[in-house]
C-alpha atoms as a PDB file:
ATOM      1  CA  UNK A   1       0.000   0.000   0.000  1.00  0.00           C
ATOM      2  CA  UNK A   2       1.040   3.267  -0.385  1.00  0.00           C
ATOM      3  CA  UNK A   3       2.208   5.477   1.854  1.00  0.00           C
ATOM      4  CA  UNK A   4       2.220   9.170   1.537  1.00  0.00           C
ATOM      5  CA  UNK A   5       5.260  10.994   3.004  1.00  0.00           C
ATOM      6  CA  UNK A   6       5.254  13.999   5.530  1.00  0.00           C
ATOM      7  CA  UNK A   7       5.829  17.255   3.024  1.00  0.00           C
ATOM      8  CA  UNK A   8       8.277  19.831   4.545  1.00  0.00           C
ATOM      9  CA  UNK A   9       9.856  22.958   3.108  1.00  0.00           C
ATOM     10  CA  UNK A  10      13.322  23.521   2.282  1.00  0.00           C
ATOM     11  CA  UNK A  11      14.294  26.698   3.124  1.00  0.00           C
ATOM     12  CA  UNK A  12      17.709  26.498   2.088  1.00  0.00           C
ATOM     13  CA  UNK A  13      19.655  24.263  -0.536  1.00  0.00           C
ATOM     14  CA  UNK A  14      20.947  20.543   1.099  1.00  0.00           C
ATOM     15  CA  UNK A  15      24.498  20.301   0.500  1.00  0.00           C
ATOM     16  CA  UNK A  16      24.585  23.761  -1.176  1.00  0.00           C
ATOM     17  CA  UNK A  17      23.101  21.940  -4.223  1.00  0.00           C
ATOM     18  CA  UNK A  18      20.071  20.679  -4.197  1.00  0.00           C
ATOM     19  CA  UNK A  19      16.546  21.918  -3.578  1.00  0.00           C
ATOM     20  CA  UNK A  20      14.229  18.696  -2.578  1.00  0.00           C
ATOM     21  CA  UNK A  21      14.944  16.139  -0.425  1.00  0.00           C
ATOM     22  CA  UNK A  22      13.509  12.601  -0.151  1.00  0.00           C
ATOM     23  CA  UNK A  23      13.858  10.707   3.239  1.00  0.00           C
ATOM     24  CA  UNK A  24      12.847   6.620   3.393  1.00  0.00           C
ATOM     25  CA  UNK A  25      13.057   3.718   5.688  1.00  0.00           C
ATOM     26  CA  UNK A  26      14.192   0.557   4.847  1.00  0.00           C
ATOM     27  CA  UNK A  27      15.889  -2.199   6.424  1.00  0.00           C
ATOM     28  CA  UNK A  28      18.113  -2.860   3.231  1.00  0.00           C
ATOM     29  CA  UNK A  29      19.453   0.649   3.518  1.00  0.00           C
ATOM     30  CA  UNK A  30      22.795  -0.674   3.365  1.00  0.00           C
ATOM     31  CA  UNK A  31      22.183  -1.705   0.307  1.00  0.00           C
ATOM     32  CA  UNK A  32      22.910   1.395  -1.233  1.00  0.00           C
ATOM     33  CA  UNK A  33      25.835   2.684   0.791  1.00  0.00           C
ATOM     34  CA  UNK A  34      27.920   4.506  -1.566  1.00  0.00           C
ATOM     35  CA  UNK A  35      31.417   3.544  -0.723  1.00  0.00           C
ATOM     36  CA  UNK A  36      30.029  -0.169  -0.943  1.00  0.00           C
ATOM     37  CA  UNK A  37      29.185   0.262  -4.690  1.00  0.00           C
ATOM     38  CA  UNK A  38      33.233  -0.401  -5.809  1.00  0.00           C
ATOM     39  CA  UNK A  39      32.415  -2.156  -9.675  1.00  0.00           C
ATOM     40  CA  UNK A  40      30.206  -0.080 -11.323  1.00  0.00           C
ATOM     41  CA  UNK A  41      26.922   2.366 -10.199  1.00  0.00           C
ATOM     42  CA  UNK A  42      24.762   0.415  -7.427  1.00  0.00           C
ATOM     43  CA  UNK A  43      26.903  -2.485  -8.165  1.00  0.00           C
ATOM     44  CA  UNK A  44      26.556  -3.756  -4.413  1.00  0.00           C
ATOM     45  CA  UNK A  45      22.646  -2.830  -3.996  1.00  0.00           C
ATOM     46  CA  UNK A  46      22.188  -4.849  -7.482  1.00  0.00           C
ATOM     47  CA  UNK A  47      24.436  -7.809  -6.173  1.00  0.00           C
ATOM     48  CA  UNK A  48      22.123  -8.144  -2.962  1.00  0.00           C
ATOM     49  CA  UNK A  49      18.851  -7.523  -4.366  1.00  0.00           C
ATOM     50  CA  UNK A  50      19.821 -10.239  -6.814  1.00  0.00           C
ATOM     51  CA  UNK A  51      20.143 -12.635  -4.156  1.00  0.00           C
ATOM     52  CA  UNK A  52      16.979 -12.041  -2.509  1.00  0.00           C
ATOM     53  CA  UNK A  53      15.510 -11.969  -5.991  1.00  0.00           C
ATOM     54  CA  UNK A  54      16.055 -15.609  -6.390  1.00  0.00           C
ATOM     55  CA  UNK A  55      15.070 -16.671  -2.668  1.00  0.00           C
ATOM     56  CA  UNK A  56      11.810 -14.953  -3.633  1.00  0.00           C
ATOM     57  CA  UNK A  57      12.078 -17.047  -6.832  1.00  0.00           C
ATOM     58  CA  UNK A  58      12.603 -19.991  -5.081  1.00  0.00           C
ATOM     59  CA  UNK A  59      10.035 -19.409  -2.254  1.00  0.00           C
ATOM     60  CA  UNK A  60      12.627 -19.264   0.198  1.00  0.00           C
ATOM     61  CA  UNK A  61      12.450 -16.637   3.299  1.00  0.00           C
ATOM     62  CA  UNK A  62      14.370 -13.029   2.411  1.00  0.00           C
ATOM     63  CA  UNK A  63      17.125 -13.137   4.757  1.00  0.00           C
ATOM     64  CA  UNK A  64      20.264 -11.281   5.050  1.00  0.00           C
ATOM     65  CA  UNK A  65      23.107 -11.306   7.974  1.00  0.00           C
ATOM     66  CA  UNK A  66      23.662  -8.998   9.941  1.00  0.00           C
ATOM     67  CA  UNK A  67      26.541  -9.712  12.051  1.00  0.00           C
ATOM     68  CA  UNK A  68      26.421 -13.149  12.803  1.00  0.00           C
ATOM     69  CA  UNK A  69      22.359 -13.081  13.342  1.00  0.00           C
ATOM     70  CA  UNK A  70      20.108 -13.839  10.375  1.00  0.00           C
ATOM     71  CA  UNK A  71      17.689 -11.364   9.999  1.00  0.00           C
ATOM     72  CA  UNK A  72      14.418 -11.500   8.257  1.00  0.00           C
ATOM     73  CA  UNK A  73      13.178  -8.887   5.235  1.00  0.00           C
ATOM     74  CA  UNK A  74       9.734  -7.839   5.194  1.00  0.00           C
ATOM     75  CA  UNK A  75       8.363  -8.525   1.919  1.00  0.00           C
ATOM     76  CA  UNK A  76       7.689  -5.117   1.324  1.00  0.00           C
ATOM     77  CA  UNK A  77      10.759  -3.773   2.207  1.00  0.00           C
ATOM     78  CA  UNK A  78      12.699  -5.927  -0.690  1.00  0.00           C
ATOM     79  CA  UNK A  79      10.307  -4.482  -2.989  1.00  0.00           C
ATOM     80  CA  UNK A  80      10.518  -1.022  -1.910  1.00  0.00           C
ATOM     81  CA  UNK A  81      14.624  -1.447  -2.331  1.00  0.00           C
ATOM     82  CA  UNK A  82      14.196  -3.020  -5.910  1.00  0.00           C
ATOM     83  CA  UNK A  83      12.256  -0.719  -7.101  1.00  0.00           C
ATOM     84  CA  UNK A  84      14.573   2.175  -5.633  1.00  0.00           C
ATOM     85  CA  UNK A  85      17.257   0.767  -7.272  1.00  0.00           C
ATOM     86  CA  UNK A  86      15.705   0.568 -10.458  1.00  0.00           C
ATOM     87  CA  UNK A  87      14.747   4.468 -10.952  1.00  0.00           C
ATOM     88  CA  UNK A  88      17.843   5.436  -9.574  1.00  0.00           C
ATOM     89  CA  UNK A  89      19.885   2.795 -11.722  1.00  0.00           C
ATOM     90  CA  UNK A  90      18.910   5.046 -14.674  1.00  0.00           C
ATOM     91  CA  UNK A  91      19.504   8.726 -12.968  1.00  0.00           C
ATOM     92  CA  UNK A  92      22.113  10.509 -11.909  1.00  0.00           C
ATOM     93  CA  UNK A  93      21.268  13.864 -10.709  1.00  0.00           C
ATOM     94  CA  UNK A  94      21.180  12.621  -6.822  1.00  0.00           C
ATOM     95  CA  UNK A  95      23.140  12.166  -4.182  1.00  0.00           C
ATOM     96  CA  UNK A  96      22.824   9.802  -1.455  1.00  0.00           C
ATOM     97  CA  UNK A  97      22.860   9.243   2.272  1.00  0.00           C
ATOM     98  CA  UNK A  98      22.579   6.200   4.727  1.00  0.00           C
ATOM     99  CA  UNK A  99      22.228   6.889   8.191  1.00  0.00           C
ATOM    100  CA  UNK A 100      21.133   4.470  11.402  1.00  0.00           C
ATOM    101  CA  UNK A 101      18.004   3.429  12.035  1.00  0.00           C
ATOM    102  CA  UNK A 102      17.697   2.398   8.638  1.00  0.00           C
ATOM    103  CA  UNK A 103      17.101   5.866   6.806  1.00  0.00           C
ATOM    104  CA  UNK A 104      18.162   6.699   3.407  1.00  0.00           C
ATOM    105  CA  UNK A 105      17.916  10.407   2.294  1.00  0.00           C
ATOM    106  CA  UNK A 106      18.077  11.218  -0.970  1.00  0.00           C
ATOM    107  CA  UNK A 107      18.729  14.869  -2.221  1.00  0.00           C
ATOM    108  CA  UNK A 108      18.008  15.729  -5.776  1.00  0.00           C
ATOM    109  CA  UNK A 109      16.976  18.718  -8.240  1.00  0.00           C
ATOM    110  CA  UNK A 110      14.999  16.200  -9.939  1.00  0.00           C
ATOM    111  CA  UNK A 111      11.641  16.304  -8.484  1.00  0.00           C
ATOM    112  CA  UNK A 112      10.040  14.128 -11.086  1.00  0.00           C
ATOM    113  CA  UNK A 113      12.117  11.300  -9.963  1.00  0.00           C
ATOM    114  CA  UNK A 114      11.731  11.606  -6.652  1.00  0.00           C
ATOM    115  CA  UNK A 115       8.317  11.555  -7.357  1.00  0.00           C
ATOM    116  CA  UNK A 116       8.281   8.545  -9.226  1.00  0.00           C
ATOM    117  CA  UNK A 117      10.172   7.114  -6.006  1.00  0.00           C
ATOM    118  CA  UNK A 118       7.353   8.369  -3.681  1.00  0.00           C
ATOM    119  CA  UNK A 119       4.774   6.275  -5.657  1.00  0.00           C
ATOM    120  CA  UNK A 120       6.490   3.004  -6.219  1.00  0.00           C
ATOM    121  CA  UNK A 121       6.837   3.002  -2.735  1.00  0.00           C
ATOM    122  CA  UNK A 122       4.858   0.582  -0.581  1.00  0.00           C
ATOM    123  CA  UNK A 123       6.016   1.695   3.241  1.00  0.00           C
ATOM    124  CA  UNK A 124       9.699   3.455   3.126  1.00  0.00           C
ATOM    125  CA  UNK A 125       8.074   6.769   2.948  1.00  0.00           C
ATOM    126  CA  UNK A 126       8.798   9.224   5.165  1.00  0.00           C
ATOM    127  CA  UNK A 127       9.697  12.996   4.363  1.00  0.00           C
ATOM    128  CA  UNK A 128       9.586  15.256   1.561  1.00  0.00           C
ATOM    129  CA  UNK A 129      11.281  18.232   1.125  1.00  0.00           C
ATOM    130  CA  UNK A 130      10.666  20.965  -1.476  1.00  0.00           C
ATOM    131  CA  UNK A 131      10.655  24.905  -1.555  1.00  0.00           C
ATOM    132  CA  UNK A 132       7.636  26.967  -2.294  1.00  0.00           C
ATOM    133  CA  UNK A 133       7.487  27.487  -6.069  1.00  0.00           C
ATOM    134  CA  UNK A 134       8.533  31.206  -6.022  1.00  0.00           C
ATOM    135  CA  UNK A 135      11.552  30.822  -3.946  1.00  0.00           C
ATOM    136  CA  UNK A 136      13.004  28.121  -6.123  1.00  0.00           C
ATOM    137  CA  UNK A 137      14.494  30.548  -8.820  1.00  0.00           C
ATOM    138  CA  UNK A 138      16.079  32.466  -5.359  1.00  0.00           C
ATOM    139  CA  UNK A 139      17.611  29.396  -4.176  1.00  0.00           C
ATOM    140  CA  UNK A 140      19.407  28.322  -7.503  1.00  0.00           C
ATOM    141  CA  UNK A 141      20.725  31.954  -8.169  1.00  0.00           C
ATOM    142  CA  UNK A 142      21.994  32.486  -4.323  1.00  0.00           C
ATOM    143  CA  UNK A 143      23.100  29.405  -3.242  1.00  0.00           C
ATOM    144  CA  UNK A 144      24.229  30.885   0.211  1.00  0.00           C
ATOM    145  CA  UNK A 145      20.789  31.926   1.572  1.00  0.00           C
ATOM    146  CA  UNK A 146      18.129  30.701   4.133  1.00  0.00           C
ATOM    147  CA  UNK A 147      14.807  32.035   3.791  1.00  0.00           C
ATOM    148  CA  UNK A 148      13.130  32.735   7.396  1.00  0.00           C
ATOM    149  CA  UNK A 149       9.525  33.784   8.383  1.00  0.00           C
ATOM    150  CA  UNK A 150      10.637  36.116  10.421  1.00  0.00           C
ATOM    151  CA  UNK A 151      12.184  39.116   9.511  1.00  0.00           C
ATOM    152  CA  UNK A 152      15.888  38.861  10.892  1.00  0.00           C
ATOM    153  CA  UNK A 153      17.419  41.575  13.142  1.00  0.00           C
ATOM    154  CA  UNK A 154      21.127  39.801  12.246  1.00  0.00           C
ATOM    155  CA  UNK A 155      20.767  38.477   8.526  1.00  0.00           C
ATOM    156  CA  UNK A 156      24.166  37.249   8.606  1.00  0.00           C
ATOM    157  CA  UNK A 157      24.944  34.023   9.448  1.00  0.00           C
ATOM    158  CA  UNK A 158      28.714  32.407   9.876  1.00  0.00           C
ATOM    159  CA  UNK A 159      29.404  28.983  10.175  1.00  0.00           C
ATOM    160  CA  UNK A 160      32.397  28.040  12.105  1.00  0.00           C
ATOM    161  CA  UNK A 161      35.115  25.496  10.611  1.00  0.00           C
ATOM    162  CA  UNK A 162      36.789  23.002  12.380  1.00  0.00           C
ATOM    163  CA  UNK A 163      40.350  25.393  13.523  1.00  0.00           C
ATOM    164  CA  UNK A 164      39.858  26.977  16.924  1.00  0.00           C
ATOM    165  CA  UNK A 165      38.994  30.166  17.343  1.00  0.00           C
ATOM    166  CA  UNK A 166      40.844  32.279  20.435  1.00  0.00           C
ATOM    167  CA  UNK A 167      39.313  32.820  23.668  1.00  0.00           C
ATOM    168  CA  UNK A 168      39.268  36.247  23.709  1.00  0.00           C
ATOM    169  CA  UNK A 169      36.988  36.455  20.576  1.00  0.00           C
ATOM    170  CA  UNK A 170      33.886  35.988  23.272  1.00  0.00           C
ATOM    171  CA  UNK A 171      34.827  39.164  24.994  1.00  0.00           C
ATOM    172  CA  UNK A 172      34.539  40.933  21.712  1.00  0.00           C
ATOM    173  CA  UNK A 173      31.497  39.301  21.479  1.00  0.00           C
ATOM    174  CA  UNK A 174      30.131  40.466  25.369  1.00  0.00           C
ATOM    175  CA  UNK A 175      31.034  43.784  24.133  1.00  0.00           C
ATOM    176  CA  UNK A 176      29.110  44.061  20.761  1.00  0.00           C
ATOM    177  CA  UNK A 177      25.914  42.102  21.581  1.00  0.00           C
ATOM    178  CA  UNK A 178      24.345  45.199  19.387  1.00  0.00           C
ATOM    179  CA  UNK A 179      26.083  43.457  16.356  1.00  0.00           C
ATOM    180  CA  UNK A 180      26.049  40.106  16.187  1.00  0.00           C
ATOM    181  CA  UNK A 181      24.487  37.126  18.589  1.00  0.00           C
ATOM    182  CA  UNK A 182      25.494  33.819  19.624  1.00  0.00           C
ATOM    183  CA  UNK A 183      23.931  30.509  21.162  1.00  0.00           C
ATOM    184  CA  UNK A 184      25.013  29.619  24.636  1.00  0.00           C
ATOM    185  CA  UNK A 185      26.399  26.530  24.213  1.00  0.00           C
ATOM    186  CA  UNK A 186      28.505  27.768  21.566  1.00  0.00           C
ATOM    187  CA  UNK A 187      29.421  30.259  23.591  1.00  0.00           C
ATOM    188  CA  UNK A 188      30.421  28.333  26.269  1.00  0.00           C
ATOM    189  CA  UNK A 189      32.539  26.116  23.981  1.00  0.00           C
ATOM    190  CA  UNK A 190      34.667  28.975  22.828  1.00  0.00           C
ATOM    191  CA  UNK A 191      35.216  30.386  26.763  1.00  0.00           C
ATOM    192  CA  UNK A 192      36.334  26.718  27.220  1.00  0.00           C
ATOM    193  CA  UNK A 193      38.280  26.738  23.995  1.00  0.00           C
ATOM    194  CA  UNK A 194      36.481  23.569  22.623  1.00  0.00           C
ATOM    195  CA  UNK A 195      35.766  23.074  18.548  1.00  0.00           C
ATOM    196  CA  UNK A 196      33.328  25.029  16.972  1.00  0.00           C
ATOM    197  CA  UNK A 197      32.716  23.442  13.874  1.00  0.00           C
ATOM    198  CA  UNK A 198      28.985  23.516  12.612  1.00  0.00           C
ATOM    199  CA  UNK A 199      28.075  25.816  15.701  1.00  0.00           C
ATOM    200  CA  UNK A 200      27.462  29.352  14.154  1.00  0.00           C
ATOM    201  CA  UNK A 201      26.649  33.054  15.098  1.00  0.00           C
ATOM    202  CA  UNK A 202      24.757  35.941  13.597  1.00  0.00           C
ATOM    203  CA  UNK A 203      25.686  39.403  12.611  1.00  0.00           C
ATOM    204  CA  UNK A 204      23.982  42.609  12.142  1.00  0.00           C
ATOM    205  CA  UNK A 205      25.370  43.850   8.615  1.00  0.00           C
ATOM    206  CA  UNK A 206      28.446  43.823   5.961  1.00  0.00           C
ATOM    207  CA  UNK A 207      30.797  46.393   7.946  1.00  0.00           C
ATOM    208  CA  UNK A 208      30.388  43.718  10.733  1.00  0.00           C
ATOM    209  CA  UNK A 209      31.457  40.583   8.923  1.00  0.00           C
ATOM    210  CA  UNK A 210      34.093  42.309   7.396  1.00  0.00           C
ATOM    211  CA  UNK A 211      35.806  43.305  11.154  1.00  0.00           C
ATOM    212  CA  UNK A 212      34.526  39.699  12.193  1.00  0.00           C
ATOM    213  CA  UNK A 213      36.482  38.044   9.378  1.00  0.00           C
ATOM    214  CA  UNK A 214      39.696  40.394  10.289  1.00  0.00           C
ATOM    215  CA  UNK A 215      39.412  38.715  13.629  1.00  0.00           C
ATOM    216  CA  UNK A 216      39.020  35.101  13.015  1.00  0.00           C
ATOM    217  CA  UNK A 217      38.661  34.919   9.083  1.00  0.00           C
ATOM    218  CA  UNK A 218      40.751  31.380   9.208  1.00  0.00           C
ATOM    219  CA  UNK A 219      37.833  29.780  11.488  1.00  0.00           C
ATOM    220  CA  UNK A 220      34.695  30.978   9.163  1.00  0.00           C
ATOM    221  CA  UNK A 221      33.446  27.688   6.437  1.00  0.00           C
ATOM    222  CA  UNK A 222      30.291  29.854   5.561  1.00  0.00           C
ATOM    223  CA  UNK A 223      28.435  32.525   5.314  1.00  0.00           C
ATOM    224  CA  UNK A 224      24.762  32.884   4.570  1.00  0.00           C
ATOM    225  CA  UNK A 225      22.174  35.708   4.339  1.00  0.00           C
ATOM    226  CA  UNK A 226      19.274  35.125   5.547  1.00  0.00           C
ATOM    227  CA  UNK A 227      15.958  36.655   3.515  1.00  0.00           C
ATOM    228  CA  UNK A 228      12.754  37.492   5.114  1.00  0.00           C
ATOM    229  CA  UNK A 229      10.096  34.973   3.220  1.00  0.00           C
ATOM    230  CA  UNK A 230       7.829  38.504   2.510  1.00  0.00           C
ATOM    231  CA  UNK A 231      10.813  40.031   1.073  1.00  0.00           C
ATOM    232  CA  UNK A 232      11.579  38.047  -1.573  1.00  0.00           C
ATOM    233  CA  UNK A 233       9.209  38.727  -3.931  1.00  0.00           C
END
């Protein structure tokens, strides 16, 4: 049966790239690891769906170890991952995730095959995520922006890399809270000099980025603006 996934928005590209995003769940997620696929495109998911092919065949149980446990495939879970395989055995605008709990993500500009995806499946279904229609040209032609619903006092936002950033960059921060803003546990992780990659910050305006990046240019991956959902029109 069917099974209609939960429809979210993307508000910014995934990856920088891509503007929808599929999420499914399937015990033969594994299937389609990436680094597993070492002949040729999906070569492992094809090998392993060939196997349970002929069980099925044979009318023997779908089974696949895991460990040193056998473990039992729903029915509907082997077709599910055949018929994933199949769509994207003949696309290549994707790219793909695997992730515990059996997930697979799947981020694509190709809506019409991840909408072919959402119908063949039976039960994998479980998010969906696409931009409103008139932010999509936005998107593609800024790729470093994040549409919000409300309208931002600090439209800047910097994402920190991996390379420490000095202690004394949070006094400078104490002392400007009229230009920029940061979370408290980040916050607390650069007092204690800890890693701040992914954490991030936001600032009030260019002139403020600009003296930011003088200060700790080396530790910045990314910037993004962020624009007001009414204001892009």
């Amino acid at each position: 049966m069917f099974t209609r996934p939960k429809q979210c928005k993307t508000y910014k590209l995934h990856y920088g790239e891509y503007l929808y995003k599929l999420v499914l769940s399937n015990s033969l997620n594994v299937f389609f690891r990436s680094e597993l696929q070492k002949k040729e495109k999906l070569s492992y998911a094809r090998e392993n769906l060939d196997k349970l092919t002929e069980s099925y065949r044979n009318n023997e149980p779908l089974t696949r170890k895991v460990f040193r446990a056998e473990q039992t495939i729903p029915l509907d879970d082997y077709f599910d991952a055949l018929d994933l395989y199949k769509i994207l055995k003949n696309n290549n605008d994707y790219k793909i995730r695997i992730h515990p709990y059996q997930n697979i993500t799947i981020y694509s500009n190709n809506k019409t095959m991840l909408s072919n995806i959402i119908q063949k499946m039976r039960i994998s279904n479980r998010e969906f995520w696409e931009p409103d229609e008139n932010s999509i040209n936005l998107l593609k032609e800024k790729t470093n922006i994040e549409i919000v619903n409300k309208k931002p006092v600090f439209p800047i936002k910097i994402y920190f890399n991996s390379k420490r950033v000095p202690r004394d960059f949070s006094n400078w921060i104490n002392a400007n809270t009229d230009k920029c803003r940061i979370g408290g546990i980040a916050l607390e992780s650069l007092e204690s000099f800890e890693y701040l990659n992914n954490y991030y910050m936001y600032v009030r305006d260019e002139k403020v980025l600009d003296m930011i990046s003088l200060l700790i240019g080396h530790a910045i991956r990314r910037v993004d603006k962020l624009v007001y959902n009414e204001d892009k029109y």
